[in-house]
C-alpha atoms as a PDB file:
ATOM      1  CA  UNK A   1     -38.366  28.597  39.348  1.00  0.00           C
ATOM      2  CA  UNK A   2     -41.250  31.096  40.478  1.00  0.00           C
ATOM      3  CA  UNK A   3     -43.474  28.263  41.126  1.00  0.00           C
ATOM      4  CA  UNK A   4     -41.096  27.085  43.827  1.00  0.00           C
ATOM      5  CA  UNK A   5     -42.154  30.862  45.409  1.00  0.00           C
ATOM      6  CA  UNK A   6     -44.878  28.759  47.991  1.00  0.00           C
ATOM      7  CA  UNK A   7     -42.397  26.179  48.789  1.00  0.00           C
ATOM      8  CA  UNK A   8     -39.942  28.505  49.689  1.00  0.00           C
ATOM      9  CA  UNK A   9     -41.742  30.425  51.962  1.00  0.00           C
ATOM     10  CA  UNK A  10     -43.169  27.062  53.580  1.00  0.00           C
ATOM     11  CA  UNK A  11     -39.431  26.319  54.413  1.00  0.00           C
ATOM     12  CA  UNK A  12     -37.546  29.804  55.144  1.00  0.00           C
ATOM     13  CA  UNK A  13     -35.401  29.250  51.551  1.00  0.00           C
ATOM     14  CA  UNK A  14     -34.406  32.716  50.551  1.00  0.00           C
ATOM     15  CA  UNK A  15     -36.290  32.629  47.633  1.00  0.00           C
ATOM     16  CA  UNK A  16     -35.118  35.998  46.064  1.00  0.00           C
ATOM     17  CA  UNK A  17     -31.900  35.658  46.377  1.00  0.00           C
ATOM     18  CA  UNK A  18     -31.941  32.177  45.306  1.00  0.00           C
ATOM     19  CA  UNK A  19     -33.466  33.136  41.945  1.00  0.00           C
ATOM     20  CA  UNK A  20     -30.982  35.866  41.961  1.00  0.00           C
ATOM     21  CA  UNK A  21     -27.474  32.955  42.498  1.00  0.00           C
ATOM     22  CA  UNK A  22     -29.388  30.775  40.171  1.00  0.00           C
ATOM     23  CA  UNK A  23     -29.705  33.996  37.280  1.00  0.00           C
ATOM     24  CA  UNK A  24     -25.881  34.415  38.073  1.00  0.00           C
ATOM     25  CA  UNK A  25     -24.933  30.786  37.328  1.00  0.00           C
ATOM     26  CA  UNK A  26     -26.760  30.569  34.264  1.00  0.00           C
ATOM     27  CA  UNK A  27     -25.331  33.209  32.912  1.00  0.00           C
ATOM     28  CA  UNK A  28     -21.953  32.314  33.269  1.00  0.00           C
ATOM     29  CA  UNK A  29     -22.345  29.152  31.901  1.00  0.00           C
ATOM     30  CA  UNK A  30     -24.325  30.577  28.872  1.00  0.00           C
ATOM     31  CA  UNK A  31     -20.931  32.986  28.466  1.00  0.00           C
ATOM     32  CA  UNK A  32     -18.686  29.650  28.754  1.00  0.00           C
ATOM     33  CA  UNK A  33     -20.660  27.079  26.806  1.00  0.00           C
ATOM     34  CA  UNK A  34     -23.355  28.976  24.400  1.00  0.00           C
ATOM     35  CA  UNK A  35     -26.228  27.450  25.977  1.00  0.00           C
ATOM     36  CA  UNK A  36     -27.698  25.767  28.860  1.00  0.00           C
ATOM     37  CA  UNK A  37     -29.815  22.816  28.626  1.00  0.00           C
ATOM     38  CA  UNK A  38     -31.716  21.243  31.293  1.00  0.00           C
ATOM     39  CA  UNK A  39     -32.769  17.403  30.972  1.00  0.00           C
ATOM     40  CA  UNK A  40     -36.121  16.717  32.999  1.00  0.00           C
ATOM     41  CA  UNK A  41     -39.262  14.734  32.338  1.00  0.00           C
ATOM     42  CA  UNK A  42     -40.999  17.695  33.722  1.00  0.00           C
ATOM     43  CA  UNK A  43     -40.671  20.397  31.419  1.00  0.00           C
ATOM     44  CA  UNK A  44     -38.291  21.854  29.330  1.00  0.00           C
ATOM     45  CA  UNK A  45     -37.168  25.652  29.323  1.00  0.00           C
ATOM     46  CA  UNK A  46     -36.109  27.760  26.335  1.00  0.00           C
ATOM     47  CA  UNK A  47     -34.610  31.071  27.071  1.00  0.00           C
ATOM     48  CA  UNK A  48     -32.831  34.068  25.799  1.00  0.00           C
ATOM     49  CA  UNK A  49     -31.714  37.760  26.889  1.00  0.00           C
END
């Protein structure tokens, strides 16, 4: 999501604090589900804390 940091600032998105909900959500659903696993043709993200 960094790369969106441009964007963001182009458009007065609170980028920050965007990143920060989006952490938040993952998270969560991580706790509930195990994983999280994003579909895209343009990449693919594998994480872990």
């Amino acid at each position: 999501m960094a790369s969106y940091r441009a964007w963001a600032a182009r458009h007065d998105v609170p980028f920050n604090a965007t990143l920060r909900r989006a952490q938040t959500l993952v998270e969560r659903h991580i706790e509930q589900h195990g994983a999280f696993e994003i579909n895209a043709l343009g990449g693919l993200l594998v994480c872990s804390k």
